[in-house]
Protein backbone atom coordinates (compact mmCIF):
# COMPACT_ATOMS: atom_id res chain seq x y z
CA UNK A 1 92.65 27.62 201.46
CA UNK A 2 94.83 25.39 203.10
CA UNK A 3 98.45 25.22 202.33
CA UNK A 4 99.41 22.19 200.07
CA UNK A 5 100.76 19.34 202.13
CA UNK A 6 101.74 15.66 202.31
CA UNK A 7 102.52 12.63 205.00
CA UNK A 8 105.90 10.43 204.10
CA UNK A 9 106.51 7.48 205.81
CA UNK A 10 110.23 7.09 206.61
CA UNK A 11 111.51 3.93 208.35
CA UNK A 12 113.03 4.10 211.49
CA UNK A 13 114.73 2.57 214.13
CA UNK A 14 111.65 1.84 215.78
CA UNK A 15 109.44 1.54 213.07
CA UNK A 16 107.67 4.12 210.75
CA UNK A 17 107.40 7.67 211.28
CA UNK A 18 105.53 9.67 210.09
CA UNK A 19 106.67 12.66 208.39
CA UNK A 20 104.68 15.92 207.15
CA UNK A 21 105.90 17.70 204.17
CA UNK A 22 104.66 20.58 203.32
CA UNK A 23 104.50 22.61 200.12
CA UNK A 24 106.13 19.33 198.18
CA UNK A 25 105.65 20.92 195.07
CA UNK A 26 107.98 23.76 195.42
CA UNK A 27 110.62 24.39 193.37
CA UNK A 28 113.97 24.62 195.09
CA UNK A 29 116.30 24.61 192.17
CA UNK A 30 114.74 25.91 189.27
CA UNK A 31 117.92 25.32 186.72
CA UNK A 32 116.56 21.78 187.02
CA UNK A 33 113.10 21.64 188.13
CA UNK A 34 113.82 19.62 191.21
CA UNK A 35 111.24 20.62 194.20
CA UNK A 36 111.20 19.75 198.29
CA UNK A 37 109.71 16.68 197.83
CA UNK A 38 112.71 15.50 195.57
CA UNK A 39 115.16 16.78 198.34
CA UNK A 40 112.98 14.69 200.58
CA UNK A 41 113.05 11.69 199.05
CA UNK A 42 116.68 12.09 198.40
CA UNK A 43 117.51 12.23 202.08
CA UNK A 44 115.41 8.66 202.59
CA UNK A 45 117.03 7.13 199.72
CA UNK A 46 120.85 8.15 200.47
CA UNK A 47 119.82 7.79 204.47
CA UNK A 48 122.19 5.60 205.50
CA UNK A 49 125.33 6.91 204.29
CA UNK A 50 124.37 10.37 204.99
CA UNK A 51 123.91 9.13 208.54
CA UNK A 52 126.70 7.39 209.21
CA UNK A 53 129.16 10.51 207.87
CA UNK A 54 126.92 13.69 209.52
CA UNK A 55 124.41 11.35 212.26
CA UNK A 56 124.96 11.96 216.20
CA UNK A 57 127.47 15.08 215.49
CA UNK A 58 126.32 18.58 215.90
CA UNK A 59 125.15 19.92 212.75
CA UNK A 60 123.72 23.46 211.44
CA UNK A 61 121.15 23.74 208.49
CA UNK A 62 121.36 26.06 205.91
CA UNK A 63 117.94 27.11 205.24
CA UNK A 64 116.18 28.68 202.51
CA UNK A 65 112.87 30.86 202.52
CA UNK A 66 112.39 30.32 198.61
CA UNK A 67 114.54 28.56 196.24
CA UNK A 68 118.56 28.02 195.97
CA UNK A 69 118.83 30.96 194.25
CA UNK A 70 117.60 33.02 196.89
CA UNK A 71 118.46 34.19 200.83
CA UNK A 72 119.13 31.91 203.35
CA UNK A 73 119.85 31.62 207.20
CA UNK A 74 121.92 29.19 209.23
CA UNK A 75 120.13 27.41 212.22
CA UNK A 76 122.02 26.29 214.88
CA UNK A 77 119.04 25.49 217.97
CA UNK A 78 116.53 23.55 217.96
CA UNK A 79 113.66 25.32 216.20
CA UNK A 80 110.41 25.47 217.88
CA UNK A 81 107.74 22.44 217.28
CA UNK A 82 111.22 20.26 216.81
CA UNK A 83 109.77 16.40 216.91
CA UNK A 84 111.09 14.51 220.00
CA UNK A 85 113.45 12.33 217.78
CA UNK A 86 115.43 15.89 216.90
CA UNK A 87 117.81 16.14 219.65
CA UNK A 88 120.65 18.41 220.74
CA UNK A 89 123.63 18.86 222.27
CA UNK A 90 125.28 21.73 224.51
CA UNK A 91 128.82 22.74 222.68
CA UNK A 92 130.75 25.88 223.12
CA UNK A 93 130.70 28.27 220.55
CA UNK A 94 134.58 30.39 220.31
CA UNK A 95 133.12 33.65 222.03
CA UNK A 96 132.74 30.74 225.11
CA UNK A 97 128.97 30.75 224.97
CA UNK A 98 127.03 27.25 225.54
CA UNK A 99 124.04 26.28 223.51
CA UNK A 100 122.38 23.75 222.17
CA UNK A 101 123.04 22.55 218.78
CA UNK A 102 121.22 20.06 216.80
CA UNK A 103 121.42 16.24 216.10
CA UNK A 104 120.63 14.20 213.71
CA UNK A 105 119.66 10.40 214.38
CA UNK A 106 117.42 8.86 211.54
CA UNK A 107 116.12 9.19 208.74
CA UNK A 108 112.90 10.91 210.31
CA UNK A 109 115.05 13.48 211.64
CA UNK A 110 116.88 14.57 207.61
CA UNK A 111 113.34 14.77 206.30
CA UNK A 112 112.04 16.82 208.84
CA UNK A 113 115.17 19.28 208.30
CA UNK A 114 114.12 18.83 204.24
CA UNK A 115 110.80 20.43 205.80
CA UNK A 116 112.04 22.95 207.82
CA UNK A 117 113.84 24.27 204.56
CA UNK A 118 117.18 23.19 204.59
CA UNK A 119 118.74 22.21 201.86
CA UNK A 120 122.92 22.21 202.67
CA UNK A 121 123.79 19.87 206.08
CA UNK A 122 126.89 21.08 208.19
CA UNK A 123 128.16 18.64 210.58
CA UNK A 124 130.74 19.30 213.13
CA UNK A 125 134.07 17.31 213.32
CA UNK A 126 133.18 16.17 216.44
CA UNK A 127 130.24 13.52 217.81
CA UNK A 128 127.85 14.45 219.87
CA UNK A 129 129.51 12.70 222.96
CA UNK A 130 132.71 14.75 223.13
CA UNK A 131 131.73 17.80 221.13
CA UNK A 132 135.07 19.66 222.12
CA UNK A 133 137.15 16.58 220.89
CA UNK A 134 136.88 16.44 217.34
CA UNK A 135 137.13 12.73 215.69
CA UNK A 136 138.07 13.97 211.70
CA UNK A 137 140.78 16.07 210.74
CA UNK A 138 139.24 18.11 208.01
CA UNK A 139 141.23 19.86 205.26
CA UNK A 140 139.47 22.11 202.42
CA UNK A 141 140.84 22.45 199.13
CA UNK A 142 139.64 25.75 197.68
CA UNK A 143 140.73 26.71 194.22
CA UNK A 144 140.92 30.18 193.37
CA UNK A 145 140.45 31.94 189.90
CA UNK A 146 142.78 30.53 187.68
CA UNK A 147 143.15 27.07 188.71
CA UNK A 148 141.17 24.26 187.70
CA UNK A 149 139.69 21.16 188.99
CA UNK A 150 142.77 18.96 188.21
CA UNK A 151 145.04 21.28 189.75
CA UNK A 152 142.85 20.37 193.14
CA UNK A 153 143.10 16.78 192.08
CA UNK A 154 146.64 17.18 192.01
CA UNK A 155 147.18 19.12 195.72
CA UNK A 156 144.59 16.61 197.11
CA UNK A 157 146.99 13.52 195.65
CA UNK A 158 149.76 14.99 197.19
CA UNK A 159 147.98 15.46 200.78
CA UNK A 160 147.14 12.36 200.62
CA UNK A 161 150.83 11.18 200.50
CA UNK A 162 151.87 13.74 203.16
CA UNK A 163 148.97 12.77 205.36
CA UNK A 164 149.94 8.78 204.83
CA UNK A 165 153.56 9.86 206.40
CA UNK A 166 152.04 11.54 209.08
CA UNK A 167 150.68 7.63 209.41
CA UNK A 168 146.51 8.80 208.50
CA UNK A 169 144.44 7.34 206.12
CA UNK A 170 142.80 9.89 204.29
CA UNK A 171 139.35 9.76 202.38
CA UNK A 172 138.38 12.60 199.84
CA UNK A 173 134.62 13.76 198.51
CA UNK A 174 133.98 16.63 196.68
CA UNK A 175 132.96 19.64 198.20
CA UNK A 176 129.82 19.89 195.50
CA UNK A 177 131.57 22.56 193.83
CA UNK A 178 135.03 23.59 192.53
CA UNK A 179 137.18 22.20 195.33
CA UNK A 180 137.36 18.85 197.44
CA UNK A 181 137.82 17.71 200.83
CA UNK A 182 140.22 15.42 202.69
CA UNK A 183 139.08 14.24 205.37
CA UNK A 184 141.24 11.63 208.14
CA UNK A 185 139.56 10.03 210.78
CA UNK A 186 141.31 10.61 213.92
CA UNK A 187 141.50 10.01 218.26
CA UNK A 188 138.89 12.39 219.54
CA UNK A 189 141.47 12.98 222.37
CA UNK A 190 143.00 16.65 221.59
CA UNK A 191 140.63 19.99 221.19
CA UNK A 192 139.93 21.93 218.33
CA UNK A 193 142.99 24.44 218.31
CA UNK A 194 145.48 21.04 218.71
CA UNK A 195 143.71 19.91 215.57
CA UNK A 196 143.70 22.75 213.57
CA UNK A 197 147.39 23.11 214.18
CA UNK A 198 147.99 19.61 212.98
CA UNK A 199 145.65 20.88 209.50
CA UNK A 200 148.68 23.89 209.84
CA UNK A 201 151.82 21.46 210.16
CA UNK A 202 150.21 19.44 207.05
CA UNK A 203 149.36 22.44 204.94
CA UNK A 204 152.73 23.87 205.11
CA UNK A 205 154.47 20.59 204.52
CA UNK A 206 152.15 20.26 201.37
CA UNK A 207 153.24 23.92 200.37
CA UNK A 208 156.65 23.40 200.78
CA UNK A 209 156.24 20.69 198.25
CA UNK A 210 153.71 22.44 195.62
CA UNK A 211 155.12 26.01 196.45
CA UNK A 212 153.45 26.92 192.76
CA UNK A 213 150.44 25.08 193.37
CA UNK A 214 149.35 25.42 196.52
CA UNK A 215 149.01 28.40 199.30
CA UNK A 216 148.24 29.25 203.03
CA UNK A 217 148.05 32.83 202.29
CA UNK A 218 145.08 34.05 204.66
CA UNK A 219 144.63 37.04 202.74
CA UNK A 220 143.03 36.57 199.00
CA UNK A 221 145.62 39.02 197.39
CA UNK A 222 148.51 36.82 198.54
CA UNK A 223 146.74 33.48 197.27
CA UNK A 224 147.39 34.22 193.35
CA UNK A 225 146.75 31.63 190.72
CA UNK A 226 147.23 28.43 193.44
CA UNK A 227 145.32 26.31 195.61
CA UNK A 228 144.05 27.70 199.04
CA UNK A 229 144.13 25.36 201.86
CA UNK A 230 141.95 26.46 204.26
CA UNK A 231 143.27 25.42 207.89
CA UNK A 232 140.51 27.77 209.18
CA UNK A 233 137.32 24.73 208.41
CA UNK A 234 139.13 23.14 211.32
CA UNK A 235 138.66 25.91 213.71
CA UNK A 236 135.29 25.06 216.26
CA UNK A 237 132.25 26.19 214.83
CA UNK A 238 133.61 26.02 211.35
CA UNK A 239 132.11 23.01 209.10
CA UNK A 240 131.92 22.28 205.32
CA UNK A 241 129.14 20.40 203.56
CA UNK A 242 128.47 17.06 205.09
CA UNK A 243 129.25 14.02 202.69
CA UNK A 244 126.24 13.72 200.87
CA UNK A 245 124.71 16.92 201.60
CA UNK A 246 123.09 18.59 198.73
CA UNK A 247 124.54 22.03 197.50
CA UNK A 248 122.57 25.40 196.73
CA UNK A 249 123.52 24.86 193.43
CA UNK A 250 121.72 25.37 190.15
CA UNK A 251 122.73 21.89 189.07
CA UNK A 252 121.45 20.22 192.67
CA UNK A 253 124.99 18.91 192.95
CA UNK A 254 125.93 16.59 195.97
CA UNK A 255 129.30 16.49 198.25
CA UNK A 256 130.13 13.15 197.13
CA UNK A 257 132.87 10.85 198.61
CA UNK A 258 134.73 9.00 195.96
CA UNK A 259 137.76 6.39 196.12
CA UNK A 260 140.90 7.59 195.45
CA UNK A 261 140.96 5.31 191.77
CA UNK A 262 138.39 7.79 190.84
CA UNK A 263 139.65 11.19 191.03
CA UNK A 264 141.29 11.06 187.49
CA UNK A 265 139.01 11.99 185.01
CA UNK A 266 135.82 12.41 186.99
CA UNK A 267 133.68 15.77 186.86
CA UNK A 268 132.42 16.83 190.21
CA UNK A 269 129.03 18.74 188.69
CA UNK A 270 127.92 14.50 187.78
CA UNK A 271 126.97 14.18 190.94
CA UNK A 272 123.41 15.20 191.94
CA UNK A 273 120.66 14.71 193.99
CA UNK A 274 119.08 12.73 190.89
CA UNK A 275 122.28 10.48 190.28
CA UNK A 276 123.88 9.62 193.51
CA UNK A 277 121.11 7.26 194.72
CA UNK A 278 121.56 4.96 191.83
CA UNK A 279 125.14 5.45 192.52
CA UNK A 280 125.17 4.30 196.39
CA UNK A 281 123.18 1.55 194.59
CA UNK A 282 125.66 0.17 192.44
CA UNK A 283 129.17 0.92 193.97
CA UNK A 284 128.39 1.40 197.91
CA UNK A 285 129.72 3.98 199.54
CA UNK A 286 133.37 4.91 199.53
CA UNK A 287 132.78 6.15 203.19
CA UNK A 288 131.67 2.97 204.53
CA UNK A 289 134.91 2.17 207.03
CA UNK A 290 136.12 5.79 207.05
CA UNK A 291 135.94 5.23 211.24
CA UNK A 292 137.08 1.98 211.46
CA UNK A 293 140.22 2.81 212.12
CA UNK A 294 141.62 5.94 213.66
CA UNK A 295 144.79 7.76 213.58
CA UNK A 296 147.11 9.72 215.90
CA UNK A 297 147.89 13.60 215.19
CA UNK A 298 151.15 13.07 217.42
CA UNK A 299 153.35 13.33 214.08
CA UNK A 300 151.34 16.80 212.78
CA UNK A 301 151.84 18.01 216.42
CA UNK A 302 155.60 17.22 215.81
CA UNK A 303 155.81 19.17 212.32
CA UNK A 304 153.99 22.08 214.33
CA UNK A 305 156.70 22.11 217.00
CA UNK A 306 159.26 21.93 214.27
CA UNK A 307 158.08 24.68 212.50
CA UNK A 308 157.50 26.94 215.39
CA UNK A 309 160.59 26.44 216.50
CA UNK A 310 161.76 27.49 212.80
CA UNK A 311 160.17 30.62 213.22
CA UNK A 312 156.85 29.52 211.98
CA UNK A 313 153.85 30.08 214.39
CA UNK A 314 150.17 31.15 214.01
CA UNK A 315 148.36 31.94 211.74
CA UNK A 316 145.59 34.34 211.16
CA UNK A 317 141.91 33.07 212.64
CA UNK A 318 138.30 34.20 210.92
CA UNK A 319 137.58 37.90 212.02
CA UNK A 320 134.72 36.36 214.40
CA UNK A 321 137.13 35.20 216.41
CA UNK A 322 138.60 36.15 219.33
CA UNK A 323 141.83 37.20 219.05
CA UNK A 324 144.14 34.25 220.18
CA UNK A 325 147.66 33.68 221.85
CA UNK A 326 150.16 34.05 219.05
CA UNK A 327 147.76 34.93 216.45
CA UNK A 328 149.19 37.97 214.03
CA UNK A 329 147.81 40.92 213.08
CA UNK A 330 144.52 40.53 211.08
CA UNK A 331 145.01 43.55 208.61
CA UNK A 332 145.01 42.90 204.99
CA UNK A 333 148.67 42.84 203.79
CA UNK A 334 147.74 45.60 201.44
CA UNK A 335 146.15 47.90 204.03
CA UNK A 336 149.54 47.39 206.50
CA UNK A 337 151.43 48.51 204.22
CA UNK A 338 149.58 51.68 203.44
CA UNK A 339 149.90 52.77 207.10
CA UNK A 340 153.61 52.24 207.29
């Protein structure tokens, strides 16, 4: 018997393609009922926004072989059968290997990943055209156990005002879960590692001011009850959930840019796949201009010079990393100190 499958029509630059879905009827988050061909019709209903914040940037899909619940893989190439409107880019990986990555252009092109399985979007911080020079300066507000969503409301405020003396403009989503993101549209003129020093400069100036509130501890056993700023999602190869990506969430919750205004009160799990269309609807997207205007990291770069010059310098990188010029030891605190 043939497998179940269906033909959307999504509009297009240069008219209407064609799309073939199939197995539209299964479930991918079961909490809620909500199946592939919701997902896809989600992706041509939020298309333009989604498009404008993870469009013409490299991006990997997290794909799924059953439903949310279950495993996934990331996919980084181009799989095989990819439609000629799925293109891709060479970038550099940190081990120094090339290869191509994929890009999304259209509509078309998000439904198609919907068929291929994916369900969470990761773009780089970086267009396609300069894929070493990264255009956002990303920062990731993790809370850890014993801090609650205010509490990130409340280090993300505060970034904000660190990041607007730095002389940035800083937009914020949520990150579909617990935490939010900050993001600052920047010059794509400086590489990844000048850029995730400028996330370091700004974290520690944030920490300095929320000492209580608000780590850079690497290491999990050093974080405590506070706020984990994670200077690491800045490092190449390292993304978060694109703005309006959906989440492998039971709920089908969506990273969701919001204004500033509306960070008091508001309760991140309200936005899903079902609700945000209606929401782009009515209030537009907060997004809109977030590249109209870009910034200079010259000022983080000074705080980093500053604080190396302090004694401050590196700090640790993910253990896939290479090890790097000035980097520290990467050995759990806890397990040092057992060998001394």
């Amino acid at each position: 018997m043939a497998s179940e499958a269906m033909i959307l029509d999504v509009d297009g630059p240069d008219g209407v393609r064609p799309v073939r879905l199939s197995s539209p009827s299964r479930v991918l988050w079961p909490q809620v009922g909500l199946t592939k061909l919701d997902l896809a019709r989600y992706l041509v209903e939020v298309a333009p926004a989604f498009l404008r914040a993870n469009g013409g940037r490299p991006v990997s899909l997290q794909r799924f072989g059953g439903d949310v619940d279950g495993e996934y893989f990331f996919s980084k190439n181009p799989p095989k059968g990819a439609p000629d409107y799925v293109r891709s880019v060479t970038v550099v990986y940190p081990s120094g290997r090339s290869h191509p990555q994929l890009v999304l252009d259209e509509p078309a092109s998000a439904v198609w990943a919907a068929q291929m399985n994916t369900v969470v979007f990761h773009p780089w911080a970086s267009r396609a055209d300069a894929p070493d020079l990264p255009d956002e300066l990303r920062i990731d507000l993790d809370p850890q156990p014993g801090t609650t969503f205010p509490d990130v409301v409340a280090a993300a405020r505060e970034l904000r005002a660190v990041l607007g003396e730095a002389g940035l403009t800083c937009f914020v989503k949520t990150s579909g879960n617990r935490g939010l993101h900050v993001f600052a549209p920047i010059e794509p003129v400086h590489e990844f590692l000048e850029v995730r020093r400028a996330v370091i400069a700004a974290a520690r100036e944030l920490e300095r001011r929320m000492p209580d509130r608000v780590t850079t501890a690497w290491w999990k056993e050093e974080r405590g009850a506070r706020i984990f700023v994670d200077y690491n999602q800045a490092n190449r190869d390292r993304t978060m959930a694109g703005a309006y990506s959906p989440r492998a969430l039971p709920h089908a919750s969506v990273s969701c840019p919001l204004t500033w205004d509306e960070l008091t009160g508001v309760d991140p799990a309200s936005f899903t796949i079902t609700t945000v269309p209606e929401r782009l609807r009515t209030i537009g997207d907060p997004w809109e201009d977030l590249h109209a205007e870009r910034g200079s990291i010259d000022v983080l770069r000074g705080w980093w010079d500053r604080d190396v010059e302090a004694g401050l310098g590196e700090l640790p990188f993910p253990p896939d990393f290479p090890k790097m010029p000035g980097e520290p030891k990467r050995v759990q605190p806890s397990r040092a100190r057992n060998r001394d």
